[in-house]
PDB file of N, CA and C in Angstrom:
ATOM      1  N   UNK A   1    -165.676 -92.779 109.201  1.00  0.00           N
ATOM      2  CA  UNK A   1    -165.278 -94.127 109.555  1.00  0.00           C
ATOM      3  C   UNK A   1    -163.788 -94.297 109.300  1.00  0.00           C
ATOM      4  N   UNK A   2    -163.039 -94.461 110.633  1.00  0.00           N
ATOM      5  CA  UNK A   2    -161.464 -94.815 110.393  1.00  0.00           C
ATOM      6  C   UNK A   2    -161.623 -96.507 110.124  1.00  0.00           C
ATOM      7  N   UNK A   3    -161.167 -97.297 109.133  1.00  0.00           N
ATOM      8  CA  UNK A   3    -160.743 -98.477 109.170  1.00  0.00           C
ATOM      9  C   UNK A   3    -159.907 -98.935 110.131  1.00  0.00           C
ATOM     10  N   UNK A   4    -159.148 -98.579 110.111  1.00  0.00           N
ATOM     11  CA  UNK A   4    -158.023 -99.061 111.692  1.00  0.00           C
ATOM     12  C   UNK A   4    -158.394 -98.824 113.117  1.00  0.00           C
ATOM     13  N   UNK A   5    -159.463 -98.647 113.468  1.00  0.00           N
ATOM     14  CA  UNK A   5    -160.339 -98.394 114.736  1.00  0.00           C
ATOM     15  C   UNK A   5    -160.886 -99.723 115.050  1.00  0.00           C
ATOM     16  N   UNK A   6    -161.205-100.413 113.812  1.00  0.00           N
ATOM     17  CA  UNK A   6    -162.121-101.629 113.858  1.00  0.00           C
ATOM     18  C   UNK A   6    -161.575-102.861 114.179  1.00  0.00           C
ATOM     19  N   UNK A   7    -161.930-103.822 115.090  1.00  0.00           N
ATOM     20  CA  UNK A   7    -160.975-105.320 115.119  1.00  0.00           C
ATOM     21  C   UNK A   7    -162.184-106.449 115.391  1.00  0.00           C
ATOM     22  N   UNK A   8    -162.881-106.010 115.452  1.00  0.00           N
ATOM     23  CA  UNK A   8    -163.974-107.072 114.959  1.00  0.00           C
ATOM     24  C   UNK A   8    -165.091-106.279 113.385  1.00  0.00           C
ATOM     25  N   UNK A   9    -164.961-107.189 112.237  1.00  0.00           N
ATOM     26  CA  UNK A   9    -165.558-107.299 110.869  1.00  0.00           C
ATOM     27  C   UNK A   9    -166.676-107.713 110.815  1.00  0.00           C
ATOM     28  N   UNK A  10    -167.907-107.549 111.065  1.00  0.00           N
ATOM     29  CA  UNK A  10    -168.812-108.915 110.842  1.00  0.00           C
ATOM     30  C   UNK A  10    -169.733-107.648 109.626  1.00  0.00           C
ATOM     31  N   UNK A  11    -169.856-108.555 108.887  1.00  0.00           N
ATOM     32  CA  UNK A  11    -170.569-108.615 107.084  1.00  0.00           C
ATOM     33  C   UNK A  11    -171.344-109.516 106.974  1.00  0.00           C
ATOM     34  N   UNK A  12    -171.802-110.127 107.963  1.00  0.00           N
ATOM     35  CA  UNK A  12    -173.041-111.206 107.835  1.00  0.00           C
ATOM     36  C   UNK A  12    -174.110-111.157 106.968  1.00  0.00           C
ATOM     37  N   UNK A  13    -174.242-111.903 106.133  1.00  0.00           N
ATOM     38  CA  UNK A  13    -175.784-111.625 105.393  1.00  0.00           C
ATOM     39  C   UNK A  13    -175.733-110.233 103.938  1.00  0.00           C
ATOM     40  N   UNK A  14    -174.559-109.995 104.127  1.00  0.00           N
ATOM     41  CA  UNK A  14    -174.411-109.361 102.682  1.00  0.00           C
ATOM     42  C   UNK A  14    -173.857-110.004 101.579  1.00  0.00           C
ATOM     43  N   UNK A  15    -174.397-109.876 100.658  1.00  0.00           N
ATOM     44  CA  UNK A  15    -174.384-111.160  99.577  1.00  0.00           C
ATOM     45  C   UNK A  15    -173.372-110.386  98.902  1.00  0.00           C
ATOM     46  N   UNK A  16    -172.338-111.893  98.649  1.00  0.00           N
ATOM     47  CA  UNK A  16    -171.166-111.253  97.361  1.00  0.00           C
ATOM     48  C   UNK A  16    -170.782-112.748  97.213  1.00  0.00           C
ATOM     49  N   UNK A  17    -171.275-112.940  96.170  1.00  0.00           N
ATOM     50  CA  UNK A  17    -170.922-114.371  95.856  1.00  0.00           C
ATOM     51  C   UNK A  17    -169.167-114.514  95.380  1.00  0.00           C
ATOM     52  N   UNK A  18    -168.829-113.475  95.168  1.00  0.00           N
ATOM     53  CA  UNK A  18    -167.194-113.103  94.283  1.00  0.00           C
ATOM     54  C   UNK A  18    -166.707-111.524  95.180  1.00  0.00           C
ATOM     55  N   UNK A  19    -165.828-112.029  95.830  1.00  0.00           N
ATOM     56  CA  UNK A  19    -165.077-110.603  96.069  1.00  0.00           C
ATOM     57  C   UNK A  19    -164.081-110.202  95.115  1.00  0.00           C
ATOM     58  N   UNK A  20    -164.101-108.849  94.728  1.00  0.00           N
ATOM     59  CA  UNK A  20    -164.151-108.210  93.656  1.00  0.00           C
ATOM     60  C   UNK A  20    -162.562-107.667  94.118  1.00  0.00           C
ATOM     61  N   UNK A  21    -162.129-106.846  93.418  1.00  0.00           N
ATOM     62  CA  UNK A  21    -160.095-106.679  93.462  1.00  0.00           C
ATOM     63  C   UNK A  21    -160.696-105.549  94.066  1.00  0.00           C
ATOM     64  N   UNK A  22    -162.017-104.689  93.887  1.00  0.00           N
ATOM     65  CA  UNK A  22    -162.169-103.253  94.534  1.00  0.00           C
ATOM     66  C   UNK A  22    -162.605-103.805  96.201  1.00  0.00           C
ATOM     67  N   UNK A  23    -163.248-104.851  96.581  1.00  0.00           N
ATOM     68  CA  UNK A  23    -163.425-105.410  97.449  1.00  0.00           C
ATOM     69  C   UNK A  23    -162.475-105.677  98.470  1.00  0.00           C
ATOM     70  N   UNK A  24    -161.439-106.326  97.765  1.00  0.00           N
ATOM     71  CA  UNK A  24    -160.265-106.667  98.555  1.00  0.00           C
ATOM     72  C   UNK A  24    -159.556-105.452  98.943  1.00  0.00           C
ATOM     73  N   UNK A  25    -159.222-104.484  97.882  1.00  0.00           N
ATOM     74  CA  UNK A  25    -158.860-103.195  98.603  1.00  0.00           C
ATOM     75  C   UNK A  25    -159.526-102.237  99.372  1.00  0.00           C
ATOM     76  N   UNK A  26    -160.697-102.343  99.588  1.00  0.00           N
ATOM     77  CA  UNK A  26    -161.403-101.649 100.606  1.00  0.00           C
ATOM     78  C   UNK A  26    -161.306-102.504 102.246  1.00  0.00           C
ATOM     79  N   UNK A  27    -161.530-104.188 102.024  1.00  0.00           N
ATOM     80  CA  UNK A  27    -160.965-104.610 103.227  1.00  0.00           C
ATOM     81  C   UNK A  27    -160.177-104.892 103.696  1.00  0.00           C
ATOM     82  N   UNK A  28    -158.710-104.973 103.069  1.00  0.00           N
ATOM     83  CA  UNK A  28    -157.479-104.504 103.500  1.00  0.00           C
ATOM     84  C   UNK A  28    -156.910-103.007 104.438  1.00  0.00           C
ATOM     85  N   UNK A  29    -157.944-101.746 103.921  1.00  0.00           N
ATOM     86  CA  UNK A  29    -157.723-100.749 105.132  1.00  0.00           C
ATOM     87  C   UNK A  29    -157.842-101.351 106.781  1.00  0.00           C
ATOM     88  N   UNK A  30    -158.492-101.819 106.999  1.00  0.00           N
ATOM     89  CA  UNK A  30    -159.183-102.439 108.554  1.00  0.00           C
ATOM     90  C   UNK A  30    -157.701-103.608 108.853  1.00  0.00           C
ATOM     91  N   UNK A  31    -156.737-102.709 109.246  1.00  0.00           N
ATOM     92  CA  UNK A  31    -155.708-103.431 109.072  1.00  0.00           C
ATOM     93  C   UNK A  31    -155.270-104.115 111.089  1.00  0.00           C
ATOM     94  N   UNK A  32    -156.350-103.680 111.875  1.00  0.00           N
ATOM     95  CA  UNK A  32    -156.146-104.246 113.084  1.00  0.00           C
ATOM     96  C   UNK A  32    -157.709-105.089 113.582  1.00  0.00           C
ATOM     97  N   UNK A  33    -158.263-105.357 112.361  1.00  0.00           N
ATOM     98  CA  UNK A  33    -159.024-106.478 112.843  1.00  0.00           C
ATOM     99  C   UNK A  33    -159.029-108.030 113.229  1.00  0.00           C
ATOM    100  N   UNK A  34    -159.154-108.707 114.332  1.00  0.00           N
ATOM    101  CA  UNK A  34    -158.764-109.564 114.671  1.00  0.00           C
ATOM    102  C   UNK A  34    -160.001-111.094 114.489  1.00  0.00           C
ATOM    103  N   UNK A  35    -161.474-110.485 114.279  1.00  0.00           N
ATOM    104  CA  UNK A  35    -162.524-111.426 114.101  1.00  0.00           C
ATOM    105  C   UNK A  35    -162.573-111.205 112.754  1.00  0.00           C
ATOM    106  N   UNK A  36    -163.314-111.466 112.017  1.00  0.00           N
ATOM    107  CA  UNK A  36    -163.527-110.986 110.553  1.00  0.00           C
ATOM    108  C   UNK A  36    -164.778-112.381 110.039  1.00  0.00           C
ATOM    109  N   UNK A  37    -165.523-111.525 109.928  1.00  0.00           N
ATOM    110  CA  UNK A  37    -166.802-112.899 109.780  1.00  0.00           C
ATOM    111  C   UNK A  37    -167.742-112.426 108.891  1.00  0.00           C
ATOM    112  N   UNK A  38    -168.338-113.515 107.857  1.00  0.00           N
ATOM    113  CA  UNK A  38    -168.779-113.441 106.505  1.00  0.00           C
ATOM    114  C   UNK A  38    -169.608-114.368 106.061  1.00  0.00           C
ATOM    115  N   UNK A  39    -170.506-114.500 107.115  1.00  0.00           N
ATOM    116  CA  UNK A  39    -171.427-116.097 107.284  1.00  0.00           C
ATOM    117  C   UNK A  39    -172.508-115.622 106.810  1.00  0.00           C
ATOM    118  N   UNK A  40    -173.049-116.849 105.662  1.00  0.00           N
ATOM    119  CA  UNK A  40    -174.451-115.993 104.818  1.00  0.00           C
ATOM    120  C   UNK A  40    -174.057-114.911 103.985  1.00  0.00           C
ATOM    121  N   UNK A  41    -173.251-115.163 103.550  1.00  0.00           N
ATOM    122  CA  UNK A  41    -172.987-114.071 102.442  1.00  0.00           C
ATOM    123  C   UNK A  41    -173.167-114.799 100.556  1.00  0.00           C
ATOM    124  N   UNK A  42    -173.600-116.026 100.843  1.00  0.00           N
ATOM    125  CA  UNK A  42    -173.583-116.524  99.317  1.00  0.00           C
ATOM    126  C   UNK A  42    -172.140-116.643  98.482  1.00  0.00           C
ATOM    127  N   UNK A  43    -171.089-116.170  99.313  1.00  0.00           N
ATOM    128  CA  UNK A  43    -169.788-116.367  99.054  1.00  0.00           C
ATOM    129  C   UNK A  43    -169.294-117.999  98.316  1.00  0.00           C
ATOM    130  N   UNK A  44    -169.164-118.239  96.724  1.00  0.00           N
ATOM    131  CA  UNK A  44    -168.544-119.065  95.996  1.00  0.00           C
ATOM    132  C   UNK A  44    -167.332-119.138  95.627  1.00  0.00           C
ATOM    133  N   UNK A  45    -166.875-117.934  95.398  1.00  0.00           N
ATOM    134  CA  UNK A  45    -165.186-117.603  95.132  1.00  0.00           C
ATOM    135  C   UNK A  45    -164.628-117.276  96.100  1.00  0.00           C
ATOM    136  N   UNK A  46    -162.787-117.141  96.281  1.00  0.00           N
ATOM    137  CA  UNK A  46    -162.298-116.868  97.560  1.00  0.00           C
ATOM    138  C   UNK A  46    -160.851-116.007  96.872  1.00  0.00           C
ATOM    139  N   UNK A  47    -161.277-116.174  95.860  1.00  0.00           N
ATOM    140  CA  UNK A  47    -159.851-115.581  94.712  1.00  0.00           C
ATOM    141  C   UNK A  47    -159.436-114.471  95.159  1.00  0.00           C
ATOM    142  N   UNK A  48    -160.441-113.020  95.474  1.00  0.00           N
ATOM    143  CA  UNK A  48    -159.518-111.970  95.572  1.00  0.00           C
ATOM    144  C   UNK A  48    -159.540-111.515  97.465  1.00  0.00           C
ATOM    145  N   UNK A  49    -159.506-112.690  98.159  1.00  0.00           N
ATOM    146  CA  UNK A  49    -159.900-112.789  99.275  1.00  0.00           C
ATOM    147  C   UNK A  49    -158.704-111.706 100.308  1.00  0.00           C
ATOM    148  N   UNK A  50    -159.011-110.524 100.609  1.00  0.00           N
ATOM    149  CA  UNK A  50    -158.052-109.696 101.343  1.00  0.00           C
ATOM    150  C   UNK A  50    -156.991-110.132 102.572  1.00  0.00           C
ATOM    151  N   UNK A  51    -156.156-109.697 102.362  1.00  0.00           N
ATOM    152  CA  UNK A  51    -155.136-109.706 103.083  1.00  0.00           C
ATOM    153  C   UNK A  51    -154.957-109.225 104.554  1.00  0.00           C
ATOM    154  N   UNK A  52    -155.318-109.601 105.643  1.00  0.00           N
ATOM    155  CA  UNK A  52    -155.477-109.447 106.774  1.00  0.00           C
ATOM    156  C   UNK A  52    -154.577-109.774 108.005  1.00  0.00           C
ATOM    157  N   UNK A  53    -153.449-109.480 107.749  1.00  0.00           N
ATOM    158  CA  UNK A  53    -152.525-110.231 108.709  1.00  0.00           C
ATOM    159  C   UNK A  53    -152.484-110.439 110.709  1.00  0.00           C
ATOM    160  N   UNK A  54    -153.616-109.583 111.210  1.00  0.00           N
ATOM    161  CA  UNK A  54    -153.906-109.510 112.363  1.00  0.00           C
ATOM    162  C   UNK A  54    -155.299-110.864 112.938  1.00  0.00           C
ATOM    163  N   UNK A  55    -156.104-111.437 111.546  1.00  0.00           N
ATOM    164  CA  UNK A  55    -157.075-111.941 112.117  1.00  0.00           C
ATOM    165  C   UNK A  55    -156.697-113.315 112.215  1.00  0.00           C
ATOM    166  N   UNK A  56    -157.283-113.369 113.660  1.00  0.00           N
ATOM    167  CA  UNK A  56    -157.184-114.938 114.402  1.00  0.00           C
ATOM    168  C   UNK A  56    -158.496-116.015 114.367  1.00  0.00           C
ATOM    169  N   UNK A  57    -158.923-115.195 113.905  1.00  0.00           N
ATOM    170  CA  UNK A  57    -160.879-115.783 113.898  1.00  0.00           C
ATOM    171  C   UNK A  57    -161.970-115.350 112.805  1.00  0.00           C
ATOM    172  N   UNK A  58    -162.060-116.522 111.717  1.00  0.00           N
ATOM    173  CA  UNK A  58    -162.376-116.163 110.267  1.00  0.00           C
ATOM    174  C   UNK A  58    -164.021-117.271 110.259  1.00  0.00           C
ATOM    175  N   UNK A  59    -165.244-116.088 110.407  1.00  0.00           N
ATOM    176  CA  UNK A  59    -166.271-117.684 110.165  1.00  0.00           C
ATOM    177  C   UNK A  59    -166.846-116.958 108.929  1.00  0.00           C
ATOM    178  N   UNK A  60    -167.355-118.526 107.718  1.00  0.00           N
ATOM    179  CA  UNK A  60    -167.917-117.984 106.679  1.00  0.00           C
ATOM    180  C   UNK A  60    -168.652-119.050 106.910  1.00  0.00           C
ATOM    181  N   UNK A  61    -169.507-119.332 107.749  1.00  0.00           N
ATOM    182  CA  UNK A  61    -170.721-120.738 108.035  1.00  0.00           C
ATOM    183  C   UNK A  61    -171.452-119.780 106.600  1.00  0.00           C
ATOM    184  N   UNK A  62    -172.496-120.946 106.211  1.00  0.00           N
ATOM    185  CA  UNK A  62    -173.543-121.178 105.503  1.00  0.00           C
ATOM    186  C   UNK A  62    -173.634-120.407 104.140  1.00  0.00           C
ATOM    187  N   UNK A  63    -171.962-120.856 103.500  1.00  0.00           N
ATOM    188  CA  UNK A  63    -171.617-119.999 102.212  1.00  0.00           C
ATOM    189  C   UNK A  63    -171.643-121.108 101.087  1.00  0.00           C
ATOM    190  N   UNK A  64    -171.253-120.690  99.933  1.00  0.00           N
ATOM    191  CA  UNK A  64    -171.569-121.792  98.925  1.00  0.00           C
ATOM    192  C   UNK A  64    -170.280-122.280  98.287  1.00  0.00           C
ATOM    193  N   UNK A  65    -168.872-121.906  99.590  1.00  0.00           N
ATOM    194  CA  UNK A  65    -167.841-122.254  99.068  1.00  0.00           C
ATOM    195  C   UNK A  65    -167.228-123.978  98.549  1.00  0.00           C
ATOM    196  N   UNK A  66    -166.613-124.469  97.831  1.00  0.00           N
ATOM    197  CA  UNK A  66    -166.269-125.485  97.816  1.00  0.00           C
ATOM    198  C   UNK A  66    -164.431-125.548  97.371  1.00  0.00           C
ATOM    199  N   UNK A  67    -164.255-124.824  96.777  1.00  0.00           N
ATOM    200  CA  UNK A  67    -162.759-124.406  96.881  1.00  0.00           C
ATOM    201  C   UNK A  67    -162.347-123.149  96.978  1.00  0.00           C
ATOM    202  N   UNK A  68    -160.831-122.758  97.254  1.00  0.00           N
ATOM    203  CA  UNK A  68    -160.468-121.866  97.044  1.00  0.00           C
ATOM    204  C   UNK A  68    -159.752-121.837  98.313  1.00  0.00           C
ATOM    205  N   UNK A  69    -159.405-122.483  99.317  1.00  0.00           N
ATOM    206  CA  UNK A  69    -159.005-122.148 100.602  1.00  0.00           C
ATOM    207  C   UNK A  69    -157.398-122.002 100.859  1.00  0.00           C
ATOM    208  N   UNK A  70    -156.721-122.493  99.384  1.00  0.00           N
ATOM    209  CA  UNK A  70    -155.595-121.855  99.916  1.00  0.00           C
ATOM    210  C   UNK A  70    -155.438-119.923  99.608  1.00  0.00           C
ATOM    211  N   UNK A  71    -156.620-119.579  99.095  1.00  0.00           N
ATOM    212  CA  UNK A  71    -156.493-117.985  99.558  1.00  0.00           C
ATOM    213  C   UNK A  71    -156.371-117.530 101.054  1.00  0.00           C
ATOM    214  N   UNK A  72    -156.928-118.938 101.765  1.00  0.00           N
ATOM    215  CA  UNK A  72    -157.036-118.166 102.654  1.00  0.00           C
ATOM    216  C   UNK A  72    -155.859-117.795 103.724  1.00  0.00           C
ATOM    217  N   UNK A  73    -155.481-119.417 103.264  1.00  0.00           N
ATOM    218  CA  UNK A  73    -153.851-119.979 104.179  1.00  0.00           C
ATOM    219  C   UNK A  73    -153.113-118.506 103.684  1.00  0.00           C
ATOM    220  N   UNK A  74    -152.871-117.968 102.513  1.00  0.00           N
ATOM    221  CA  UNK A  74    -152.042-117.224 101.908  1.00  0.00           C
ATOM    222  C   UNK A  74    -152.526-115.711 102.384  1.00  0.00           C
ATOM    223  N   UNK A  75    -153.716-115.501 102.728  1.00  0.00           N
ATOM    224  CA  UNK A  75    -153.760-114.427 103.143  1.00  0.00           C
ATOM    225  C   UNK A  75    -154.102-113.542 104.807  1.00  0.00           C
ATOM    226  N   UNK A  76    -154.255-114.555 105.465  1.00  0.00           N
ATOM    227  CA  UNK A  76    -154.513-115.037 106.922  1.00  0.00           C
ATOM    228  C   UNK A  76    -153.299-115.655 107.473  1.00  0.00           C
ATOM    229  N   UNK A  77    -152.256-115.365 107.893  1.00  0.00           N
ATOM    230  CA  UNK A  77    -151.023-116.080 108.185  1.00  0.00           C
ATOM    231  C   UNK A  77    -151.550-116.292 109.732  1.00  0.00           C
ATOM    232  N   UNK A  78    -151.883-116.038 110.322  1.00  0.00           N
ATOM    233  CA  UNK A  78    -152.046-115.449 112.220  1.00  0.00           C
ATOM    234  C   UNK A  78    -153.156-116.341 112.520  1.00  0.00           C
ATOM    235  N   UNK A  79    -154.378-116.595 111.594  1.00  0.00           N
ATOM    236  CA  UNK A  79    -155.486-117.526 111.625  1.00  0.00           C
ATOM    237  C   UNK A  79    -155.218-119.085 112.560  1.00  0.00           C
ATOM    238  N   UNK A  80    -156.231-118.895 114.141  1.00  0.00           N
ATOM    239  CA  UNK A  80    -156.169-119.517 114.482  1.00  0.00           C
ATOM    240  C   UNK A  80    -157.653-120.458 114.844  1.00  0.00           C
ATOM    241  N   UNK A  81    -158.752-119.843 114.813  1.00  0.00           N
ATOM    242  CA  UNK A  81    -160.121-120.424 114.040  1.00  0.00           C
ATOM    243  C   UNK A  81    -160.484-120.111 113.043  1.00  0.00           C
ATOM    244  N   UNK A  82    -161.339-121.508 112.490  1.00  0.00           N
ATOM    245  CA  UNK A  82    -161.981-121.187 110.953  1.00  0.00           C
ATOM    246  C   UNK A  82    -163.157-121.768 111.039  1.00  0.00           C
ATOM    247  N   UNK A  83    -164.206-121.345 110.977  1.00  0.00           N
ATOM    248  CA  UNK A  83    -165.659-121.769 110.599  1.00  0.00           C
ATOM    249  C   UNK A  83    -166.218-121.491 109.321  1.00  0.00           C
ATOM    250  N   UNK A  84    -166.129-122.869 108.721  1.00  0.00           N
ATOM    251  CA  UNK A  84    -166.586-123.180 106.996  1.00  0.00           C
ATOM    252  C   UNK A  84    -167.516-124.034 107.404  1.00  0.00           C
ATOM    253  N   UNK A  85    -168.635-123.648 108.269  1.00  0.00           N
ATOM    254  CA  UNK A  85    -169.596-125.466 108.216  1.00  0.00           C
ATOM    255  C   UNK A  85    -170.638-124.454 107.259  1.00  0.00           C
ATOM    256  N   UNK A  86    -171.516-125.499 106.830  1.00  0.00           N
ATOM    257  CA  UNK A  86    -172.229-125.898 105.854  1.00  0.00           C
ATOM    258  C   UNK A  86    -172.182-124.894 104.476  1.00  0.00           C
ATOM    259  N   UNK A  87    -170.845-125.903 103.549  1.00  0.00           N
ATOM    260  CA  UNK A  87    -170.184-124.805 102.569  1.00  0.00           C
ATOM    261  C   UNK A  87    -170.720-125.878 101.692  1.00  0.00           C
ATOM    262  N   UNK A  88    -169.884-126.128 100.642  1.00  0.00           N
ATOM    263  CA  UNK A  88    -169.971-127.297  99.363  1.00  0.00           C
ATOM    264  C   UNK A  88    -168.703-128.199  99.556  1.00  0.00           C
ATOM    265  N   UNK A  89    -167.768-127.909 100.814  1.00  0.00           N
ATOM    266  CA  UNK A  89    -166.353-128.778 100.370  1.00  0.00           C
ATOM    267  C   UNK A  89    -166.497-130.212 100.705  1.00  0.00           C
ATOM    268  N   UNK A  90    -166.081-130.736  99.545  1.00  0.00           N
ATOM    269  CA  UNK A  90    -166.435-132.163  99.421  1.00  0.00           C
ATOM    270  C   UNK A  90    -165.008-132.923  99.723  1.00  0.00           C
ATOM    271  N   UNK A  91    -163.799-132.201  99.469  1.00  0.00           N
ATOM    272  CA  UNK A  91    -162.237-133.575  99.600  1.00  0.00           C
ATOM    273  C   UNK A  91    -161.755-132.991 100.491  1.00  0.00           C
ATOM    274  N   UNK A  92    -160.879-133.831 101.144  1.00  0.00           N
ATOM    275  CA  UNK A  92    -159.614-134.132 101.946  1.00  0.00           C
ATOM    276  C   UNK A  92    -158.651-132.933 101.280  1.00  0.00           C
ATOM    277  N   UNK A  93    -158.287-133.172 100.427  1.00  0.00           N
ATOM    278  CA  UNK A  93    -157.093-132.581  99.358  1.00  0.00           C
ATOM    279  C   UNK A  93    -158.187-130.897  99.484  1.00  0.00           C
ATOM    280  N   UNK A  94    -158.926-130.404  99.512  1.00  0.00           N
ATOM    281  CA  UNK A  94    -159.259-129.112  99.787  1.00  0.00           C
ATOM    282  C   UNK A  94    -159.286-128.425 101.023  1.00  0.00           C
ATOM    283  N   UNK A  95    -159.071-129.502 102.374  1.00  0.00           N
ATOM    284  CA  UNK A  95    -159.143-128.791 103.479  1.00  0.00           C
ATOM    285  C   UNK A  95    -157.431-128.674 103.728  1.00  0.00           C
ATOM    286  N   UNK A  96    -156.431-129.742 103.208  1.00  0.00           N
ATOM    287  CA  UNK A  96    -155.039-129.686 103.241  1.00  0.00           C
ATOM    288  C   UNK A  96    -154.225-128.497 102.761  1.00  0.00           C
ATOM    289  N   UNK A  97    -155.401-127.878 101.775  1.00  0.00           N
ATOM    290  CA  UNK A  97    -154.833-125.968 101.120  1.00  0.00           C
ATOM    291  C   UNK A  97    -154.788-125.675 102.394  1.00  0.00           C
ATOM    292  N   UNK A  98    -155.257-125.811 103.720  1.00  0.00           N
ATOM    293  CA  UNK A  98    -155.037-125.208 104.659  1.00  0.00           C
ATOM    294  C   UNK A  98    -153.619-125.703 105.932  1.00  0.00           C
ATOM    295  N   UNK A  99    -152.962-126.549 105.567  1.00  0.00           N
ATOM    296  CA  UNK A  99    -151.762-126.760 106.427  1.00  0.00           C
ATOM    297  C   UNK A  99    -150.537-126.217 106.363  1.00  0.00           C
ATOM    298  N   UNK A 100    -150.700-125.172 105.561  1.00  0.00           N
ATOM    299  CA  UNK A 100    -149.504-123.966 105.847  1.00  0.00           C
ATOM    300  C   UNK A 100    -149.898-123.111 107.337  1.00  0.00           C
ATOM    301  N   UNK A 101    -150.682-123.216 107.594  1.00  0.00           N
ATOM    302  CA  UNK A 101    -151.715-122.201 108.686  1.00  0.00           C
ATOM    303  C   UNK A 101    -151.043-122.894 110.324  1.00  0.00           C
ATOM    304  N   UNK A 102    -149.784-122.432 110.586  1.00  0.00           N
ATOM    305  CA  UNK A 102    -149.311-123.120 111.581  1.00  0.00           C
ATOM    306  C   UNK A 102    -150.213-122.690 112.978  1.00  0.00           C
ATOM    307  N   UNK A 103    -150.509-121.690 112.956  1.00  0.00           N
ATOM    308  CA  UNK A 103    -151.533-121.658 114.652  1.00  0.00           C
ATOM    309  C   UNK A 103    -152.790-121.692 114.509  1.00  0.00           C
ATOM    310  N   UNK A 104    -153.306-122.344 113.355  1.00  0.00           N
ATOM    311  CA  UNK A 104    -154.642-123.127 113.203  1.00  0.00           C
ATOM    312  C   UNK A 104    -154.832-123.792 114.086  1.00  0.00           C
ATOM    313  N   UNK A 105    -155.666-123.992 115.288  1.00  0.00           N
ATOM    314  CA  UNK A 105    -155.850-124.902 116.231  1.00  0.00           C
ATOM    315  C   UNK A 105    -157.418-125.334 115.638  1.00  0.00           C
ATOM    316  N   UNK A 106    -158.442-124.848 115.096  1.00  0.00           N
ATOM    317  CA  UNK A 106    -160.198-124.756 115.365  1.00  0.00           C
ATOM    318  C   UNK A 106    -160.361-124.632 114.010  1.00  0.00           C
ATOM    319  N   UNK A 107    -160.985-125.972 113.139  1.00  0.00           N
ATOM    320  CA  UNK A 107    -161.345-126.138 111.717  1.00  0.00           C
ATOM    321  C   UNK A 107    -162.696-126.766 112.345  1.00  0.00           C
ATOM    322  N   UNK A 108    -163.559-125.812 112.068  1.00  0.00           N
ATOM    323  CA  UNK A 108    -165.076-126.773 111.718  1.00  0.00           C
ATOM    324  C   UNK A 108    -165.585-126.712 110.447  1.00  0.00           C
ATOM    325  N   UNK A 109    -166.275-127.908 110.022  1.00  0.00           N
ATOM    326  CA  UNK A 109    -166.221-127.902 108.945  1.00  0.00           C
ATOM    327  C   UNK A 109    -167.806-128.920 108.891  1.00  0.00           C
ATOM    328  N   UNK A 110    -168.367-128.835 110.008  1.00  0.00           N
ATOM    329  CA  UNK A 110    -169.895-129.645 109.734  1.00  0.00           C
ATOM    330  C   UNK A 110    -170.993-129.525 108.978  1.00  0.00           C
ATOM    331  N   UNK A 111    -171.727-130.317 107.945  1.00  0.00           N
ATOM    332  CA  UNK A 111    -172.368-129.622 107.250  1.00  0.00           C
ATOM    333  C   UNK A 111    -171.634-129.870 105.897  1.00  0.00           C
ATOM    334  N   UNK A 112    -170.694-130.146 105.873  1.00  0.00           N
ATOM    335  CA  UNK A 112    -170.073-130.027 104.830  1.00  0.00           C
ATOM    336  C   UNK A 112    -170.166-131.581 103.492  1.00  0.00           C
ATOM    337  N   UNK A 113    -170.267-131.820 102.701  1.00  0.00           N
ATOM    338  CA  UNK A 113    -169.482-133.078 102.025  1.00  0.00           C
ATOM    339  C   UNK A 113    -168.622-133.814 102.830  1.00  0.00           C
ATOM    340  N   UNK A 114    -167.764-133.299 103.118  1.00  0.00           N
ATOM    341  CA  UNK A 114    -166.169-133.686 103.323  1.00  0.00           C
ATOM    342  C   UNK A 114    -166.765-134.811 104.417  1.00  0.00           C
ATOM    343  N   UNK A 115    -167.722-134.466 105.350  1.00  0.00           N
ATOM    344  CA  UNK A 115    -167.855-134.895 106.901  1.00  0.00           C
ATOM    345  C   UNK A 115    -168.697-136.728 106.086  1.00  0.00           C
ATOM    346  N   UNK A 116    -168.556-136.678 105.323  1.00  0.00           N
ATOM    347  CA  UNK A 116    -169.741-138.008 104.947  1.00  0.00           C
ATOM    348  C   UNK A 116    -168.766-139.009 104.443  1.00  0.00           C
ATOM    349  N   UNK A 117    -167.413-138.562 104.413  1.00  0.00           N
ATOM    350  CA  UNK A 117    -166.259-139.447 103.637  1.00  0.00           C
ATOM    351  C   UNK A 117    -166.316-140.596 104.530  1.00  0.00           C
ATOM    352  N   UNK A 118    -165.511-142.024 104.231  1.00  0.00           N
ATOM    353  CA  UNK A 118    -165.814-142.599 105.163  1.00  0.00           C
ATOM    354  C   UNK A 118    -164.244-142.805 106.059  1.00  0.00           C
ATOM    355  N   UNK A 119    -163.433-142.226 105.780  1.00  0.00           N
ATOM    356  CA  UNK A 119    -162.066-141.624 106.501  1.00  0.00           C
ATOM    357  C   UNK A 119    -162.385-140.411 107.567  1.00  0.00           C
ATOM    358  N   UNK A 120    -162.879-139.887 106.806  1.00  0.00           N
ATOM    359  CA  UNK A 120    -163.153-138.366 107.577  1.00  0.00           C
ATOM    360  C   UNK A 120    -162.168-138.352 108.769  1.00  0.00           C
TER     361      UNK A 120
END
């Protein structure tokens, strides 16, 4: 298996509630992937969340995240969809970790807390 062959990621349904620093350096090789998707993975932490500078399209639907998303702004610069629906994020002030993300066009976020605010 070459890592750099790969540009679509999908890890669906493998449970890692915490990606691990050995984690992050194993998915950092896959350095021309452009989907990268992690939905159903029981994912709570986002701390050692890999560095991917090619992916435009990040879904982690039906994880147990509620913070952590400026890992993602910080490690996803190119990120132009994001699918976080039915996570734990409950504020305003947690989806804003994400407005460094200038070609962000596609935040779903249904399912979520956040969607019940009465601003929303």
């Amino acid at each position: 298996m070459d890592p750099e062959e790969y540009e679509h990621l999908l890890l669906d349904g493998v449970a890692c509630p915490f990606i691990f620093e050995s984690d992050k350096i194993f998915l950092e090789q896959f350095i021309n992937v452009i989907t990268f998707s992690l939905n159903s993975c029981a994912l709570k932490n986002l701390e050692n969340f890999p560095c991917m500078d090619k992916v435009t399209k990040l879904e982690m639907n039906d994880n147990k995240i509620s913070t952590g998303l400026e890992y993602i702004a910080r490690s996803l610069p190119n990120l132009e969809a994001l699918k976080l629906g039915n996570n734990n994020i409950s504020t305003i002030k947690e989806l804003q970790k994400l407005e460094s993300l200038s070609s962000l066009k596609n935040l779903e976020v249904v399912g979520n807390p956040v969607c019940e605010l009465c601003n929303y």
